[in-house]
C-alpha atoms as a PDB file:
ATOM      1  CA  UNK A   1       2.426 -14.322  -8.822  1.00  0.00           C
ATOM      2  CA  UNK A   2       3.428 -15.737 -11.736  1.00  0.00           C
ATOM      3  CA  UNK A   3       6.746 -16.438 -12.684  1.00  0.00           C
ATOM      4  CA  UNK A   4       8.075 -17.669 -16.231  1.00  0.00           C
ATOM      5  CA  UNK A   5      11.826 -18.264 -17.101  1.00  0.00           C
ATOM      6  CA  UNK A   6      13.472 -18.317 -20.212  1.00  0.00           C
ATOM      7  CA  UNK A   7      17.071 -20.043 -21.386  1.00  0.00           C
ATOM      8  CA  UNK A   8      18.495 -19.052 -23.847  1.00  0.00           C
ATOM      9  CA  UNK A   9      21.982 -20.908 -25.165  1.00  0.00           C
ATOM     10  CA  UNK A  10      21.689 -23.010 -22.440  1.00  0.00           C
ATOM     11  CA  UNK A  11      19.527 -25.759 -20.585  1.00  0.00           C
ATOM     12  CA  UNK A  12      17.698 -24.960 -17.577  1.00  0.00           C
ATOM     13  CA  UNK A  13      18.341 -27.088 -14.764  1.00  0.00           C
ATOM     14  CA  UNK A  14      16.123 -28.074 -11.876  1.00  0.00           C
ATOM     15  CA  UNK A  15      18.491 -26.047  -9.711  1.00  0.00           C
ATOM     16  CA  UNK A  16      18.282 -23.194 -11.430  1.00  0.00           C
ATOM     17  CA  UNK A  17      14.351 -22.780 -11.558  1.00  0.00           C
ATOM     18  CA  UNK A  18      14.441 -23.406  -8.012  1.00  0.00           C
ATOM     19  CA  UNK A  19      17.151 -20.672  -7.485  1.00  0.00           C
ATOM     20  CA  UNK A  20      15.210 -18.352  -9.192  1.00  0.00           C
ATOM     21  CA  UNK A  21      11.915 -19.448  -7.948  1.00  0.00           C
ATOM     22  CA  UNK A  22      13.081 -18.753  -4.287  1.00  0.00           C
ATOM     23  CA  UNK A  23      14.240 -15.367  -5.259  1.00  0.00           C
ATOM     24  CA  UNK A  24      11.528 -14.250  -7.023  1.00  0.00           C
ATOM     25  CA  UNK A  25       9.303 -15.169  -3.826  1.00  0.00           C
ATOM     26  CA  UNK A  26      11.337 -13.085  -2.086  1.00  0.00           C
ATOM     27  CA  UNK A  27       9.856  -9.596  -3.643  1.00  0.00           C
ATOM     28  CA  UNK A  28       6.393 -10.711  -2.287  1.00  0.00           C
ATOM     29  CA  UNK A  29       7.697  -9.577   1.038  1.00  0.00           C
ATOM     30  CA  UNK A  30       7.801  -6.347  -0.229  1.00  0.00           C
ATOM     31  CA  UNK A  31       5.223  -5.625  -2.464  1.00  0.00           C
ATOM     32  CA  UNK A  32       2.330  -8.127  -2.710  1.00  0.00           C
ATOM     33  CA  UNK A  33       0.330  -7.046  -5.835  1.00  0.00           C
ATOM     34  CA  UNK A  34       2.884  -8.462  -8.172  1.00  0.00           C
ATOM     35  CA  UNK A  35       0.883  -9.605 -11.198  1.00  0.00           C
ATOM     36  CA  UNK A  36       4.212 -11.950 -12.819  1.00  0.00           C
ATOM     37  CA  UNK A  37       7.866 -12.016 -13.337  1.00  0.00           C
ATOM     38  CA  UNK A  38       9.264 -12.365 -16.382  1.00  0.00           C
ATOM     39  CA  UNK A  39      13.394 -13.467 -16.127  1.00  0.00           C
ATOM     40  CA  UNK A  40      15.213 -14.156 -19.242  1.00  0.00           C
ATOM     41  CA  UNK A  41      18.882 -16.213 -18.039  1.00  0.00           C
ATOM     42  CA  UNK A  42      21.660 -15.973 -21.211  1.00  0.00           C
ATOM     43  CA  UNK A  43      24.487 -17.650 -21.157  1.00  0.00           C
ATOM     44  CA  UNK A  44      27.082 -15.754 -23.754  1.00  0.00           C
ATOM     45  CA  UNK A  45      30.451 -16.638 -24.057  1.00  0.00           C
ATOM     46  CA  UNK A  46      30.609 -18.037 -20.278  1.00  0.00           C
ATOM     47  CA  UNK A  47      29.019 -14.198 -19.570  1.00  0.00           C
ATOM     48  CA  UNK A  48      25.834 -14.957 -17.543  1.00  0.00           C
ATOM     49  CA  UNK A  49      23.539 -12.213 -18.525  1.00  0.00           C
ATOM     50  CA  UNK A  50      20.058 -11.771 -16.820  1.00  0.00           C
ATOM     51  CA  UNK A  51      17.235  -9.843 -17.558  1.00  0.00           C
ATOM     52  CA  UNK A  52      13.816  -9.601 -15.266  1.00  0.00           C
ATOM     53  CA  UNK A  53      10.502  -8.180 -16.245  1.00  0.00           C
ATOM     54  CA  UNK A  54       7.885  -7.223 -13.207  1.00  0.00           C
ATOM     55  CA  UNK A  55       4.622  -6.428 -13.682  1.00  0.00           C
ATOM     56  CA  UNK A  56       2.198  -5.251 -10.895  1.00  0.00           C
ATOM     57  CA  UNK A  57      -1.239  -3.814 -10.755  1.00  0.00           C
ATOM     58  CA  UNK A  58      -0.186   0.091 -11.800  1.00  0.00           C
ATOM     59  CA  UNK A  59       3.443   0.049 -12.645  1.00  0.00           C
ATOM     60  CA  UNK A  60       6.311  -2.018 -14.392  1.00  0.00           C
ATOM     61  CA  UNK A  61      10.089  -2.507 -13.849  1.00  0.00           C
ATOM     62  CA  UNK A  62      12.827  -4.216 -15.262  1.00  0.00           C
ATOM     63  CA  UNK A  63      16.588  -5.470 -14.481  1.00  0.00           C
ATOM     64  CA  UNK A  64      19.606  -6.891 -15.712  1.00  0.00           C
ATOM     65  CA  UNK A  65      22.585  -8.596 -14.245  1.00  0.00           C
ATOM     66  CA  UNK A  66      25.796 -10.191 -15.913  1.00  0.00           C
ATOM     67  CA  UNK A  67      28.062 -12.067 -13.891  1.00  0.00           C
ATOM     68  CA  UNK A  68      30.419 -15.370 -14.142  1.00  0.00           C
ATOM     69  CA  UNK A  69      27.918 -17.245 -12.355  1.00  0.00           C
ATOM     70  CA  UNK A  70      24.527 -17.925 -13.056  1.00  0.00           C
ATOM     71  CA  UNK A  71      23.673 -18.026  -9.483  1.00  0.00           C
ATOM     72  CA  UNK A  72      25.404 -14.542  -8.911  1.00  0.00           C
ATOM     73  CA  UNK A  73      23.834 -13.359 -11.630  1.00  0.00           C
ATOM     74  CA  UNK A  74      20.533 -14.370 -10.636  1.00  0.00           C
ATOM     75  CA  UNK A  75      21.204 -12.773  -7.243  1.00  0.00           C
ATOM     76  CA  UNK A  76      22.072  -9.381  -8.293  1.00  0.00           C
ATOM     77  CA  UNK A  77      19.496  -9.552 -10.750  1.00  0.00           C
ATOM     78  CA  UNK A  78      16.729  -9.696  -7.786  1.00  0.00           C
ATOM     79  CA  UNK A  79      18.719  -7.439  -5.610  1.00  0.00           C
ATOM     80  CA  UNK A  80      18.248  -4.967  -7.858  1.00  0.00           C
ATOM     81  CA  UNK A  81      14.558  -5.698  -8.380  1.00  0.00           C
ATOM     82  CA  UNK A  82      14.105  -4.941  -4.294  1.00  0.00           C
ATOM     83  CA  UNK A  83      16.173  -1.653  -4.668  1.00  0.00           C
ATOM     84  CA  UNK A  84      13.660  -0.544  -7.280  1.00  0.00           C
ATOM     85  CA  UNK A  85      10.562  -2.079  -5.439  1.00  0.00           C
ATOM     86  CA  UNK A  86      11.506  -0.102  -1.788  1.00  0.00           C
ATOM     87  CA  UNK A  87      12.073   3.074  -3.893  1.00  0.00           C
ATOM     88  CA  UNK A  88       9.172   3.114  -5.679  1.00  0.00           C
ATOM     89  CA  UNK A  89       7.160   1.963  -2.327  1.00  0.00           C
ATOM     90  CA  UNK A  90       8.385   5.099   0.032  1.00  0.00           C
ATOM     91  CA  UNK A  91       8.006   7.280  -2.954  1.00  0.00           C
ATOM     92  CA  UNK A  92       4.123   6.287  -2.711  1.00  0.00           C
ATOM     93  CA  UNK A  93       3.656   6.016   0.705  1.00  0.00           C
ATOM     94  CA  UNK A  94       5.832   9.084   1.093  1.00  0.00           C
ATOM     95  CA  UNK A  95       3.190  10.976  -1.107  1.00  0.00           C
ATOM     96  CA  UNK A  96       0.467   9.795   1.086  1.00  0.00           C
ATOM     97  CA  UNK A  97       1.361  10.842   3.979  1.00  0.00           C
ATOM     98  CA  UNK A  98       2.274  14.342   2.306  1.00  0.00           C
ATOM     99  CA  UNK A  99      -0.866  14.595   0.983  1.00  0.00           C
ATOM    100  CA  UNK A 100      -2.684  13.816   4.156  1.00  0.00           C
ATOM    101  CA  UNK A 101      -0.783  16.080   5.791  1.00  0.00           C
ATOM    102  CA  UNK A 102      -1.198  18.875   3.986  1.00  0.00           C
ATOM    103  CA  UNK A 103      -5.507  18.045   4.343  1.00  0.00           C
ATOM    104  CA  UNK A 104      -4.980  18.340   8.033  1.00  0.00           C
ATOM    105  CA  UNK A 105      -2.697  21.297   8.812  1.00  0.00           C
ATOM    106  CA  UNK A 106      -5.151  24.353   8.613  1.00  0.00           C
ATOM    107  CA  UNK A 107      -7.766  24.844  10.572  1.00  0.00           C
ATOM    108  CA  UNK A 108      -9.821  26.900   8.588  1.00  0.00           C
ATOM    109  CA  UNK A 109     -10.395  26.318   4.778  1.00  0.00           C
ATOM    110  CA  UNK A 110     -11.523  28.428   2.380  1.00  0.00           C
ATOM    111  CA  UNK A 111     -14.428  27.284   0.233  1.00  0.00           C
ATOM    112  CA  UNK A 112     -14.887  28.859  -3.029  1.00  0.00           C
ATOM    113  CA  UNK A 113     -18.977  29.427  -4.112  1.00  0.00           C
ATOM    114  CA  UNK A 114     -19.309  29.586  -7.752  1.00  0.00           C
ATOM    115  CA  UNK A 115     -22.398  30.617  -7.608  1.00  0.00           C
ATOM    116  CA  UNK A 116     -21.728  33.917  -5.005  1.00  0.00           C
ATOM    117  CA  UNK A 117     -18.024  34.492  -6.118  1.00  0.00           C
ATOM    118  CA  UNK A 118     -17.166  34.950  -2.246  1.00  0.00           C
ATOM    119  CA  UNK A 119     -14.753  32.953   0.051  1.00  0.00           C
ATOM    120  CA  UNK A 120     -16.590  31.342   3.234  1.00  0.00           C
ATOM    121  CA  UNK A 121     -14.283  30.013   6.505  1.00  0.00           C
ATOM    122  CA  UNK A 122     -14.633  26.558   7.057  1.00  0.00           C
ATOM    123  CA  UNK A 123     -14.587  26.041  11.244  1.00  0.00           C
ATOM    124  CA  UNK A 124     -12.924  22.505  11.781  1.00  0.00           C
ATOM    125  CA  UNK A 125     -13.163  21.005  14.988  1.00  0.00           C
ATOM    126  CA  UNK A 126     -10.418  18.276  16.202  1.00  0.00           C
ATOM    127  CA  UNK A 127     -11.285  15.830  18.678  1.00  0.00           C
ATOM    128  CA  UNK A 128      -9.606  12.728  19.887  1.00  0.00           C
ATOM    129  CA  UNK A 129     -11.769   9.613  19.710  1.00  0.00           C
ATOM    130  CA  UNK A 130     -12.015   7.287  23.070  1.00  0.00           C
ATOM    131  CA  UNK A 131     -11.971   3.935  23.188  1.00  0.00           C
ATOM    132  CA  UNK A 132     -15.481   2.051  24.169  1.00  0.00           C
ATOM    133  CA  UNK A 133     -17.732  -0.671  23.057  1.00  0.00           C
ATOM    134  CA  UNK A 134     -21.022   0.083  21.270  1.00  0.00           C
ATOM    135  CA  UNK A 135     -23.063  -0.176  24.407  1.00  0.00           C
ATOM    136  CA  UNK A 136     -20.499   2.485  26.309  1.00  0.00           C
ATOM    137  CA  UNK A 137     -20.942   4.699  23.155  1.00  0.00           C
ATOM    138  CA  UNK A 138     -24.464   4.682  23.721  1.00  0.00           C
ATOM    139  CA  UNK A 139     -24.585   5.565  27.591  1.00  0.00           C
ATOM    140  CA  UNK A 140     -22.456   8.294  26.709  1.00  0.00           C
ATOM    141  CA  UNK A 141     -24.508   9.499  23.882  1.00  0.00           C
ATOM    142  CA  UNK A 142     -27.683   9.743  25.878  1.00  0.00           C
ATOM    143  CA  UNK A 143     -25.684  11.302  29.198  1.00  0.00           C
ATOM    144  CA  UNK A 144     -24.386  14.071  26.695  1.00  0.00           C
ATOM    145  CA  UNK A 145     -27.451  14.844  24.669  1.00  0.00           C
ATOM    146  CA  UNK A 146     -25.941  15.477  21.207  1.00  0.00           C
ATOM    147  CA  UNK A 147     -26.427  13.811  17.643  1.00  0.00           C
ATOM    148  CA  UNK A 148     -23.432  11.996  17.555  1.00  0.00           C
ATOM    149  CA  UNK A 149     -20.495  10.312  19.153  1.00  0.00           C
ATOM    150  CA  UNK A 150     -17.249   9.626  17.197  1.00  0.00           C
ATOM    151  CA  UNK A 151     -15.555   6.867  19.008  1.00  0.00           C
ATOM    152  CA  UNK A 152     -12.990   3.995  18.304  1.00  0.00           C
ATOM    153  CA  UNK A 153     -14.719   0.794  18.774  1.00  0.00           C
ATOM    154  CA  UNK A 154     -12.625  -1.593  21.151  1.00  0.00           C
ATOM    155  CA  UNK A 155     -13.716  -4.523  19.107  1.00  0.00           C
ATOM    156  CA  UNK A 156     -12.574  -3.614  15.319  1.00  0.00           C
ATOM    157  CA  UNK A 157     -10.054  -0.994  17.055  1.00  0.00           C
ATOM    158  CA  UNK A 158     -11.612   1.418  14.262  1.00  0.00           C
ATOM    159  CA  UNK A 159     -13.238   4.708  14.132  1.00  0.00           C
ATOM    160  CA  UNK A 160     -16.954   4.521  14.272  1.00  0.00           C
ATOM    161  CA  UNK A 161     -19.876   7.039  14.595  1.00  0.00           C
ATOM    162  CA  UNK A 162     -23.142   6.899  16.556  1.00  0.00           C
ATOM    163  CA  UNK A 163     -25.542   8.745  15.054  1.00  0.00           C
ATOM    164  CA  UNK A 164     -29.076   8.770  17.130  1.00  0.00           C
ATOM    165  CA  UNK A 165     -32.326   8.984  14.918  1.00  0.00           C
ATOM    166  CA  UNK A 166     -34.845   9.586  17.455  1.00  0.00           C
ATOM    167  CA  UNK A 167     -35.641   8.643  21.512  1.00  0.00           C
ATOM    168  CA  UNK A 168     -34.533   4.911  20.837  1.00  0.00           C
ATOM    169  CA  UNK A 169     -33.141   4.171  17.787  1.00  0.00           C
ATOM    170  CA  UNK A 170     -29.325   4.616  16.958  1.00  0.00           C
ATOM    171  CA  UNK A 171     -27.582   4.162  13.780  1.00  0.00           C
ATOM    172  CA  UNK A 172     -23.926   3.018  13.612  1.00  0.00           C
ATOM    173  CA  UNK A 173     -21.421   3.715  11.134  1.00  0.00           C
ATOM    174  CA  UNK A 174     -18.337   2.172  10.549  1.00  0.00           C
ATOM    175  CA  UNK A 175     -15.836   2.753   7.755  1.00  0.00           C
END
């Protein structure tokens, strides 16, 4: 993240950059694509006015601040940054998990076909993957004579599929 501060009226001190340096780290905690900030401190007859500038990888925001004190200023300035930051995070992750809910309520789809102009049921099955290693996924592949295994690997604790292409040959896939 870059960060770039601007006085106006007034010369920045040491203290200040660091002040606003450490707050402006800060927001990283929150949302770590931050591309740079932008603050612009203006000292107006002894009104402290500052105004911040975020950009990220898919959005902007801004915020402003006046106080007596620079410091304050500065403060409430980045407060307000985080209240925008968390909003605009659970509104997106709130819309993900909506939308992947709604994927996974029904059981049965319908699937349009242009080409016949008739509705067909889509049968989805639900399973639960087990934990097991790679070899365990195999025994269990062969014992149970299918095609495939879904399983979560123990070692990358992430779904995987065993897909077996022939007597002795498997193929895994992992996501």
């Amino acid at each position: 993240m870059q960060i770039t501060i601007t006085a106006r009226h007034f010369d920045l001190t040491k203290a200040i950059r660091r002040s606003v340096e450490d707050s402006c780290e800060k927001l990283n905690r929150y949302f770590d694509q931050i591309v740079n900030v932008h603050i612009t401190l203006t000292l107006e007859n002894n009104r402290n006015q500052v105004d911040m500038q975020l950009h990220a990888s898919k959005f902007s925001l801004q915020a402003q601040a006046e106080a007596m004190d620079m410091y304050l200023a500065i403060n409430e300035a980045v407060d307000n940054m985080e209240a925008q930051i968390k909003k605009l995070k659970d509104k997106v992750t709130d819309h993900k998990k909506r939308r992947n809910k709604e994927e996974f309520v029904y059981d049965d789809h319908y699937e349009h076909d242009r080409a016949k102009k008739t509705k067909r049921v889509v049968k989805t099955k639900r399973m639960v993957a087990e934990v097991m290693s790679i070899d365990d996924a195999i025994d269990k592949l062969i014992e149970i004579d299918d095609n495939f295994l879904i399983f979560r690997n123990i070692e990358s604790d992430r779904i995987n599929v065993l897909v077996q292409k022939g007597d002795d040959n498997f193929r895994l896939i992992e996501p």
